[in-house]
C-alpha atoms as a PDB file:
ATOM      1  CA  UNK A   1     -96.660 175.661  23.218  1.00  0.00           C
ATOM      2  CA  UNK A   2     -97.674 178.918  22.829  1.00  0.00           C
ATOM      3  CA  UNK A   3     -97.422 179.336  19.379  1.00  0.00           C
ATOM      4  CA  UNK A   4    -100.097 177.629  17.426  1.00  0.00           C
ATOM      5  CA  UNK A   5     -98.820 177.318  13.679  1.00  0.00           C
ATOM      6  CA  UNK A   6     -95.186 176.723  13.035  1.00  0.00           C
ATOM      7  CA  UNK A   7     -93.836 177.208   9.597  1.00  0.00           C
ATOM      8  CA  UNK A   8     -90.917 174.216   9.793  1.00  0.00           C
ATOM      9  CA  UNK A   9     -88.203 174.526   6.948  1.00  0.00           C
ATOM     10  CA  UNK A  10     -87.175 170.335   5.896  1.00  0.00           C
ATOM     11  CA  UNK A  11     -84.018 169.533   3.988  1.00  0.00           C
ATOM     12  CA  UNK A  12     -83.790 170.636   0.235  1.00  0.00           C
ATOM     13  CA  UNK A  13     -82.008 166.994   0.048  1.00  0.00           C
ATOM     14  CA  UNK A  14     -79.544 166.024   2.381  1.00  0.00           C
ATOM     15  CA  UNK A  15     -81.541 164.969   5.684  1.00  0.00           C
ATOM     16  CA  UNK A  16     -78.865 166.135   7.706  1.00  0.00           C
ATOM     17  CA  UNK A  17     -79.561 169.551   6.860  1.00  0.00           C
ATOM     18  CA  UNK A  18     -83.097 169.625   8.957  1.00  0.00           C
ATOM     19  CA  UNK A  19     -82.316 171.194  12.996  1.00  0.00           C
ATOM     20  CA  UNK A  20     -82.976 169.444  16.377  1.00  0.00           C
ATOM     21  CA  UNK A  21     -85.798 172.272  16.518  1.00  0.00           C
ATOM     22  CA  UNK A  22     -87.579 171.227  13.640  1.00  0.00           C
ATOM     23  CA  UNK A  23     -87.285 168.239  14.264  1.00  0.00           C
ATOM     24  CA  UNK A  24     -89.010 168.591  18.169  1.00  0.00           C
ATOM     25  CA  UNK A  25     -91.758 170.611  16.654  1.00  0.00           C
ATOM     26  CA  UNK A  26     -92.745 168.279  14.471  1.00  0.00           C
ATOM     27  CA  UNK A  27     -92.668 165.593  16.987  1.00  0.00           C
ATOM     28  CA  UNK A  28     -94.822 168.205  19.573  1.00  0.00           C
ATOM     29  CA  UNK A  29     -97.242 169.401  17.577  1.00  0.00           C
ATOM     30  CA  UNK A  30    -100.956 167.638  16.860  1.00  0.00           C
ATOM     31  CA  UNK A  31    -100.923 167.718  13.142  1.00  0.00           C
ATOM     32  CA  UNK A  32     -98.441 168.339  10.150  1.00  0.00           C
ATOM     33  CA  UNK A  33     -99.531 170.202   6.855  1.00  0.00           C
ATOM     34  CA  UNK A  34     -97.407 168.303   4.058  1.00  0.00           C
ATOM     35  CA  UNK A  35     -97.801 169.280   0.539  1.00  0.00           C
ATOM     36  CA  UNK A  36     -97.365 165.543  -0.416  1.00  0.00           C
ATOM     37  CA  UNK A  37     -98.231 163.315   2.727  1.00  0.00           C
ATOM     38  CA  UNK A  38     -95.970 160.704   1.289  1.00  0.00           C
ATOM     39  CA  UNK A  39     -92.831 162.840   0.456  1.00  0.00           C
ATOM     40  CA  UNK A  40     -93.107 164.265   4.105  1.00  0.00           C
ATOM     41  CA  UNK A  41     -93.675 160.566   5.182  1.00  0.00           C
ATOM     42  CA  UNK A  42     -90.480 159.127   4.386  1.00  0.00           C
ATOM     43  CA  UNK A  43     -88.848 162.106   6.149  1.00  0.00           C
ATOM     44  CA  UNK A  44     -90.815 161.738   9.318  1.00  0.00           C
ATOM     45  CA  UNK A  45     -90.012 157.940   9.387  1.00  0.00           C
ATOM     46  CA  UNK A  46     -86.745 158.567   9.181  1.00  0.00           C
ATOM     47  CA  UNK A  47     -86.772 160.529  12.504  1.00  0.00           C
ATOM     48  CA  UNK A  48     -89.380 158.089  13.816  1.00  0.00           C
ATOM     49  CA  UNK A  49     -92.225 160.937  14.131  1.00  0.00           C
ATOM     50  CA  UNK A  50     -95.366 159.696  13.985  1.00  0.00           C
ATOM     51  CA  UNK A  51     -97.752 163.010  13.940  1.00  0.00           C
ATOM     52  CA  UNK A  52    -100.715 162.785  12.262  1.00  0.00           C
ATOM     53  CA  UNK A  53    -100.241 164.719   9.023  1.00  0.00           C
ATOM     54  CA  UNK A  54    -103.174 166.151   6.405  1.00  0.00           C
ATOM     55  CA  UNK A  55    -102.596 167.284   3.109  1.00  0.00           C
ATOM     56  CA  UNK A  56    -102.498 171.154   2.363  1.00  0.00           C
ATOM     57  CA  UNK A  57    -101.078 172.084  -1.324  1.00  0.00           C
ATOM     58  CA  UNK A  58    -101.300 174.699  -3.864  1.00  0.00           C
ATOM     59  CA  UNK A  59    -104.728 172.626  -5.654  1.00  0.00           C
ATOM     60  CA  UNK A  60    -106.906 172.549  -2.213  1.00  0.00           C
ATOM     61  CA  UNK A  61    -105.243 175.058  -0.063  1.00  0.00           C
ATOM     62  CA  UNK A  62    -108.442 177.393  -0.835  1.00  0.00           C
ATOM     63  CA  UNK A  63    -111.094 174.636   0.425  1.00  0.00           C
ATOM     64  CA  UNK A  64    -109.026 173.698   3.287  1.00  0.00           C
ATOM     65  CA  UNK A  65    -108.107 176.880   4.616  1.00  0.00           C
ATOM     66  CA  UNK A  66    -111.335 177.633   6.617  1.00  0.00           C
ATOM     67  CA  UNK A  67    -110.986 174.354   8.218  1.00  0.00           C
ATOM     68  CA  UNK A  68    -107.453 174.395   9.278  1.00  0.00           C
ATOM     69  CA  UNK A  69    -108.735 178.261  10.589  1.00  0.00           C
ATOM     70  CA  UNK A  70    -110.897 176.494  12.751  1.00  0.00           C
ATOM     71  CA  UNK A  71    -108.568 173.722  14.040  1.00  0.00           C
ATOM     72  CA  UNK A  72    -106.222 176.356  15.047  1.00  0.00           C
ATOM     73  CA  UNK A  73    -108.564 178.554  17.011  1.00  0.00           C
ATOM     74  CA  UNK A  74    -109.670 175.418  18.856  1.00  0.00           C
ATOM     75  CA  UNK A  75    -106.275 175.191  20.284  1.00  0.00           C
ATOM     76  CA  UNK A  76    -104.819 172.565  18.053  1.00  0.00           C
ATOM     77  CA  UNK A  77    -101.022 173.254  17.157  1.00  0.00           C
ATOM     78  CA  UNK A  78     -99.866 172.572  13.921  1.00  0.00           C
ATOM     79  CA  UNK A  79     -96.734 172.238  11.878  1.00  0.00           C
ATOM     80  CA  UNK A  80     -96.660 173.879   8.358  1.00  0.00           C
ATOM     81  CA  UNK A  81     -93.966 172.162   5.753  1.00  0.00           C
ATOM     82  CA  UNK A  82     -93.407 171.769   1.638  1.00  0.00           C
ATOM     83  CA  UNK A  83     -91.787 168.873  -0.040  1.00  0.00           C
ATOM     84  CA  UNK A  84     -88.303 170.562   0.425  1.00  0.00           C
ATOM     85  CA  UNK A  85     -87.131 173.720   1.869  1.00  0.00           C
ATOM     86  CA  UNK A  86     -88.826 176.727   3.617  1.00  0.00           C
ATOM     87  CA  UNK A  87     -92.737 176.970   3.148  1.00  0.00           C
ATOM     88  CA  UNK A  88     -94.505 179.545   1.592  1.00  0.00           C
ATOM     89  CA  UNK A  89     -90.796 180.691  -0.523  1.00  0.00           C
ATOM     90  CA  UNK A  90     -92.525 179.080  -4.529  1.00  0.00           C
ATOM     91  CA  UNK A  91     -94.107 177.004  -2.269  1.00  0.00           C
ATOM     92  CA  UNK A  92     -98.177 176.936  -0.457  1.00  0.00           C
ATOM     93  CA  UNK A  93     -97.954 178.924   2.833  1.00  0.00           C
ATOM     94  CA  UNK A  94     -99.010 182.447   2.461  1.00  0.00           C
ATOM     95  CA  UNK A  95    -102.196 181.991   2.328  1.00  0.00           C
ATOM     96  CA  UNK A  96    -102.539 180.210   4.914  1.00  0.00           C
ATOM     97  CA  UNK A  97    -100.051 183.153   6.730  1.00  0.00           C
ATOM     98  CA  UNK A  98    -102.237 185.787   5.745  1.00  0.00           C
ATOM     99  CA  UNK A  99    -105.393 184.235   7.067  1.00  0.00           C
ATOM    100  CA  UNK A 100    -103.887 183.583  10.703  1.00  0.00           C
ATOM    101  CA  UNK A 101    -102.871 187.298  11.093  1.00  0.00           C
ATOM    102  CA  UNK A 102    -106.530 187.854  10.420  1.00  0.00           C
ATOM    103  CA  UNK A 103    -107.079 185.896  13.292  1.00  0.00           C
ATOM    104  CA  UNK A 104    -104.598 186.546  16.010  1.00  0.00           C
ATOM    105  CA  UNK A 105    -103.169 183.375  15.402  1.00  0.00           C
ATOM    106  CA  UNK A 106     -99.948 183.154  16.967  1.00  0.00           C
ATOM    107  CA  UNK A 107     -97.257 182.053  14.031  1.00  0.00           C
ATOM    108  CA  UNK A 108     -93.429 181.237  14.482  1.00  0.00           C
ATOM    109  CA  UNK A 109     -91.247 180.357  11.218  1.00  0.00           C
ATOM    110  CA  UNK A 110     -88.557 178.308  11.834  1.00  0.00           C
ATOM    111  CA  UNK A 111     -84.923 179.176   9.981  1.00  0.00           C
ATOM    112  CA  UNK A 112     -83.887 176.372   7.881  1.00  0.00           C
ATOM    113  CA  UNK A 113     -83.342 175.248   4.749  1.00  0.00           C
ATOM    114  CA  UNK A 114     -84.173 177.582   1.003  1.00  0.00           C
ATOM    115  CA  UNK A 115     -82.627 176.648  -2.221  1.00  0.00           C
ATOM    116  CA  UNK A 116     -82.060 180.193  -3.750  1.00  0.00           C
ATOM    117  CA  UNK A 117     -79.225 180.858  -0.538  1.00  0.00           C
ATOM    118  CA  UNK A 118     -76.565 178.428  -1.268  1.00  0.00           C
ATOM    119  CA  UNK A 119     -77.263 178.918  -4.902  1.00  0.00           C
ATOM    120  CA  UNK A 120     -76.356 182.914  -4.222  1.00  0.00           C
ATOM    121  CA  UNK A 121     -73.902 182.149  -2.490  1.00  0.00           C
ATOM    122  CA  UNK A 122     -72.020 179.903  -4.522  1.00  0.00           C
ATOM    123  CA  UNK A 123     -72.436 182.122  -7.981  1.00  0.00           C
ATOM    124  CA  UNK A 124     -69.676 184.987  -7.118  1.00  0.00           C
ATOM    125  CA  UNK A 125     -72.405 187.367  -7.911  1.00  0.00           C
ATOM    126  CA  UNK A 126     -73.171 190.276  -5.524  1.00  0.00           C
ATOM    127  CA  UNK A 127     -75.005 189.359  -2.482  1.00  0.00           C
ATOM    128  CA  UNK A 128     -75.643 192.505  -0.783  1.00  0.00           C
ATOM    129  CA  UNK A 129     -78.865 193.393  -3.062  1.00  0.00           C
ATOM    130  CA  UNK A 130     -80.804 190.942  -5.349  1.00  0.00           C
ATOM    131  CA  UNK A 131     -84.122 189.991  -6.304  1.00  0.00           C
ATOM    132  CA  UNK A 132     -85.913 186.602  -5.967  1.00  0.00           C
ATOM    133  CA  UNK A 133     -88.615 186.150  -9.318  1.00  0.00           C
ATOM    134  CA  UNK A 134     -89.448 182.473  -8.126  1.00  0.00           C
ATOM    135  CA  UNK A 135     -90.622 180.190 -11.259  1.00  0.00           C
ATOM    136  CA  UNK A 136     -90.435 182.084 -14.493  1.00  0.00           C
ATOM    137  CA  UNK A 137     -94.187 182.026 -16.452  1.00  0.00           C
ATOM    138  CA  UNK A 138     -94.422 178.701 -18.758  1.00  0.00           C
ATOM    139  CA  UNK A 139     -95.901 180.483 -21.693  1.00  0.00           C
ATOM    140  CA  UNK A 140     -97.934 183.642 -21.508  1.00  0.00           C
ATOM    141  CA  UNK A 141     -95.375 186.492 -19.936  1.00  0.00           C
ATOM    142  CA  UNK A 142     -92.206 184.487 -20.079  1.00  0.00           C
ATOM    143  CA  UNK A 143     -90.136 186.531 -22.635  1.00  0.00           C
ATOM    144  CA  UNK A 144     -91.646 189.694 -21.337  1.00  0.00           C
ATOM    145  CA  UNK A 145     -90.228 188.685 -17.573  1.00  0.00           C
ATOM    146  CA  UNK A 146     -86.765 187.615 -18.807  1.00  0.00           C
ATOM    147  CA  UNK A 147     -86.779 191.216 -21.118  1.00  0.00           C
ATOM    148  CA  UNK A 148     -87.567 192.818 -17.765  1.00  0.00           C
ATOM    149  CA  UNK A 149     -84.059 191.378 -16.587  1.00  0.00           C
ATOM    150  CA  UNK A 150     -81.837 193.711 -18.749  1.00  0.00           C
ATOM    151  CA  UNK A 151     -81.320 196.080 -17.231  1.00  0.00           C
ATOM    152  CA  UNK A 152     -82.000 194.919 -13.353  1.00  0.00           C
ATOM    153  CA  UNK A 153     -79.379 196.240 -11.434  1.00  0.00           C
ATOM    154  CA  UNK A 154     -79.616 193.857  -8.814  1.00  0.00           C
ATOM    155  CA  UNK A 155     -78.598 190.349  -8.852  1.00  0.00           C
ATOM    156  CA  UNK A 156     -81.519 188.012 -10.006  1.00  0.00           C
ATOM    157  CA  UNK A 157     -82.668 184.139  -8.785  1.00  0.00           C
ATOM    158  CA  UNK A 158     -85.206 182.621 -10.118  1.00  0.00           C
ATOM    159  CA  UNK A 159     -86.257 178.747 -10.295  1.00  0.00           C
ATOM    160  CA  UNK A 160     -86.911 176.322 -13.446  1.00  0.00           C
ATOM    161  CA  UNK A 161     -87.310 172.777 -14.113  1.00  0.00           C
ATOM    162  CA  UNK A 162     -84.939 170.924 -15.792  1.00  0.00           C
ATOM    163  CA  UNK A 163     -86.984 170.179 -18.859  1.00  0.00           C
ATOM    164  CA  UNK A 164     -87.184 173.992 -19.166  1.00  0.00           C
ATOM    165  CA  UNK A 165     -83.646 174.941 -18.423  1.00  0.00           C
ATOM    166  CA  UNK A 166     -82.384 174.765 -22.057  1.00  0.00           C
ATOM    167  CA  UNK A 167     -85.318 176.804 -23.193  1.00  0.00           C
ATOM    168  CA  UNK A 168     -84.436 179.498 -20.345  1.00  0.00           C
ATOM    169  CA  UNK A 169     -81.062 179.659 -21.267  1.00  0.00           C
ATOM    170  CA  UNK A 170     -81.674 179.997 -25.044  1.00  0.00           C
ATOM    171  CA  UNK A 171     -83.595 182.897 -24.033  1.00  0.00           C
ATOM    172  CA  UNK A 172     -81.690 184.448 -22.147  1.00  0.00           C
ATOM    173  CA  UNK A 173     -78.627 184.701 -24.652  1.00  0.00           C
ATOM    174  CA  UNK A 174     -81.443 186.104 -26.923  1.00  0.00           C
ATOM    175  CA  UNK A 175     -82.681 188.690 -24.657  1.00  0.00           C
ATOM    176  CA  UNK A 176     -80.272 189.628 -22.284  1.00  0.00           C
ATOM    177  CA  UNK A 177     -77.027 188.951 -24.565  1.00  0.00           C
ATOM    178  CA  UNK A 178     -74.710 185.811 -24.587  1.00  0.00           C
ATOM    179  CA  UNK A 179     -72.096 187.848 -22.370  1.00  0.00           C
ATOM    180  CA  UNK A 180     -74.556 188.075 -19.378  1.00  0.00           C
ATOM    181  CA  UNK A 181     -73.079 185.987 -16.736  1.00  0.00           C
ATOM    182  CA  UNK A 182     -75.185 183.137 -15.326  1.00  0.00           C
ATOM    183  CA  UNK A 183     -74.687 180.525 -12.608  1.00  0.00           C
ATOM    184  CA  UNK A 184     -76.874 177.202 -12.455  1.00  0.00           C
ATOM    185  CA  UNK A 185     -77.302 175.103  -9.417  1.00  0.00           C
ATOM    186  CA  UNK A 186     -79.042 171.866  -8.977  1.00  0.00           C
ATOM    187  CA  UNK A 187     -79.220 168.484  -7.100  1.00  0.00           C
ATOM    188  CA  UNK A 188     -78.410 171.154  -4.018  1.00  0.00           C
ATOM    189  CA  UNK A 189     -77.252 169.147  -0.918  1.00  0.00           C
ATOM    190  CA  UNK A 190     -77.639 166.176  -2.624  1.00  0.00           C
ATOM    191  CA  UNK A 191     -74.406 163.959  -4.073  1.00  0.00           C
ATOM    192  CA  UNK A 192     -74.309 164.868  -7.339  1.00  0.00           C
ATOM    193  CA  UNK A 193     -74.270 168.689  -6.450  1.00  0.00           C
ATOM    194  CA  UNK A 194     -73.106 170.933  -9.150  1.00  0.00           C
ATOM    195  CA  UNK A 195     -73.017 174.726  -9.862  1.00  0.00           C
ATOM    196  CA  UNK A 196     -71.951 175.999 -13.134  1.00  0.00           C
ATOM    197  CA  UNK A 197     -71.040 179.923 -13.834  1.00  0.00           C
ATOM    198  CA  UNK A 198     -69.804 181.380 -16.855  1.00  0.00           C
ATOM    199  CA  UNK A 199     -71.218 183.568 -19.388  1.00  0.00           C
ATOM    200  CA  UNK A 200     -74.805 182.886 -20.932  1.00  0.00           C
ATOM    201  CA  UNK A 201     -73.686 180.901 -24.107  1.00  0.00           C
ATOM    202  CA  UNK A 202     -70.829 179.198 -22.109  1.00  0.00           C
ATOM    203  CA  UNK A 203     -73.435 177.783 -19.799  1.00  0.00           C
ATOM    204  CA  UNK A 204     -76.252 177.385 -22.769  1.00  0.00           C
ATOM    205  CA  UNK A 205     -73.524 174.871 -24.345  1.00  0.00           C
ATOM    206  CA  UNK A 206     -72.459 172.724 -21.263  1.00  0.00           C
ATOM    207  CA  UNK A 207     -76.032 172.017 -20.511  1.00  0.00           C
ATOM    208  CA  UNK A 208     -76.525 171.319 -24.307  1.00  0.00           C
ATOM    209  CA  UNK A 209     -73.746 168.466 -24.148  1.00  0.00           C
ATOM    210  CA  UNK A 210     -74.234 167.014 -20.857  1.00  0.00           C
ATOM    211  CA  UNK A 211     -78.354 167.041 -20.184  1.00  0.00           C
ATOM    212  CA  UNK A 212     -80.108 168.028 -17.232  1.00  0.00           C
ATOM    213  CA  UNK A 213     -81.809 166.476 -14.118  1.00  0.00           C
ATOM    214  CA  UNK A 214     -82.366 167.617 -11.032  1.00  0.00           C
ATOM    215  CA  UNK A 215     -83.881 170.731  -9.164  1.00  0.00           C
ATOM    216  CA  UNK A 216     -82.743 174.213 -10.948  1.00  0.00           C
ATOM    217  CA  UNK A 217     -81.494 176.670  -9.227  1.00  0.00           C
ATOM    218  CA  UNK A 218     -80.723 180.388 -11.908  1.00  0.00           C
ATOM    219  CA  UNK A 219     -78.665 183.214 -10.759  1.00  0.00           C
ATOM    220  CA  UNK A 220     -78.141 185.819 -13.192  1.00  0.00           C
ATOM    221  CA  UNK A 221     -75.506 188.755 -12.915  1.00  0.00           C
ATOM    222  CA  UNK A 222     -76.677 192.316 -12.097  1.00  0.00           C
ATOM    223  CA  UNK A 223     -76.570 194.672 -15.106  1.00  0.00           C
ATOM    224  CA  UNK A 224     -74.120 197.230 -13.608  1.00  0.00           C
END
C-alpha cells in the first residue's frame, strides 16, 4: 500500500451504503482512527474487521496529532473515519490533513457517503452552485450567520440538531422571511427517512405538530 493515510467515508445509516473499497482498506490497513471506538466498532463487527482502532476526535485531536505524525512516517498505514459519513466534512480530519502535507505523507480519500448530497439533491433547489455553512453557531454569531443568508445567491446547506431545529426555523422566518423556501432532511438512509420542502412557515409548522428526532439535514433556497 502505497498510500499511508486513507480518509474512508462509512454509511450515514444504512450499512449497505459503505463500498467493497472501504471496506478492504479498513480490513488492510494497521490501525483505524474512529471518532467513537465503539460507534465504529459495531460497524467493523458487522463486516468482521478486526483492525486495531485508536481514538482521534475533535477533544484530543491536538495531543494526538504528533503521535499519529510519527506512526505514519514509520511506515504504519492507517485508516481515517467519523461516526457517519465522509471525514473531515463537520467532522475531525483536517487537521490531521493539513499536518501530513507538511510531511509528504502520502493521503488518498475515499468517495463515499456525505449527508448534505442526498439532502441537495432531494430539495428541488439549484444544484449547480451552493454553499455548505456546516453547523450554524449555538449562541454567539447565530442570528448574524442566518442574516448573512438573505441575500446569498447561491443555494445554502447547513446542519442542526434536532433539539435546535425549531429554534432555526423560527429564525429563519424572522430573518430571511416566512416565504423563503426551505427543505429539511433527516434519519437519511435510515427507515424512517423523510424530507420536507415548502416555504419557511409551512415547514416551521409541520415540525411544530409532529416533533423532531433524528440527524438534520437544512437546505435553504437561493435568493435570486
Amino acid at each position: 500500500m502505497s498510500t499511508q493515510l486513507y480518509l474512508v467515508p462509512t454509511p450515514i445509516g444504512n450499512l449497505e451504503d459503505i463500498t467493497l473499497r472501504a471496506l478492504r482498506i479498513l480490513k488492510e490497513v494497521d490501525l483505524i482512527l474512529a471518532e467513537d471506538t465503539r460507534t465504529t466498532g459495531k460497524l467493523l463487527k458487522h463486516f468482521e474487521i478486526s483492525t486495531p482502532q485508536k481514538s482521534y476526535h475533535i477533544h484530543n485531536e491536538h495531543k494526538t496529532l504528533e503521535q499519529i505524525i510519527d506512526l505514519l512516517k514509520g511506515g504504519q498505514t492507517i485508516a481515517l473515519v467519523s461516526d457517519a459519513g465522509t471525514p473531515a466534512i463537520s467532522d475531525p480530519g483536517y487537521l490531521l490533513v493539513r499536518e501530513c502535507l507538511k510531511h509528504d505523507i502520502e493521503i488518498e480519500c475515499l468517495p463515499g457517503a456525505t449527508a448534505f448530497v442526498p439532502a441537495l439533491v432531494k430539495s428541488g433547489f439549484p444544484t449547480d452552485r451552493f454553499t455548505f455553512e456546516g453547523f450554524l453557531p449555538h449562541k454567539k454569531g447565530r442570528q448574524t450567520k442566518i442574516q448573512s443568508f438573505r441575500d446569498e445567491k447561491r443555494t445554502i446547506i447547513v446542519y442542526e440538531s434536532p433539539h435546535r431545529l425549531i429554534k432555526a426555523l423560527e429564525q429563519f422566518v424572522e430573518f430571511l422571511g416566512e416565504e423563503r423556501r426551505i427543505s429539511v432532511s433527516r434519519e437519511l438512509t435510515k427507515i424512517y427517512e423523510e424530507t420536507v420542502t415548502g416555504t419557511a412557515k409551512e415547514v416551521l409548522e409541520f415540525f411544530k405538530q409532529k416533533g423532531v428526532k433524528g440527524e438534520i439535514v437544512i437546505i435553504l433556497e437561493a435568493n435570486n
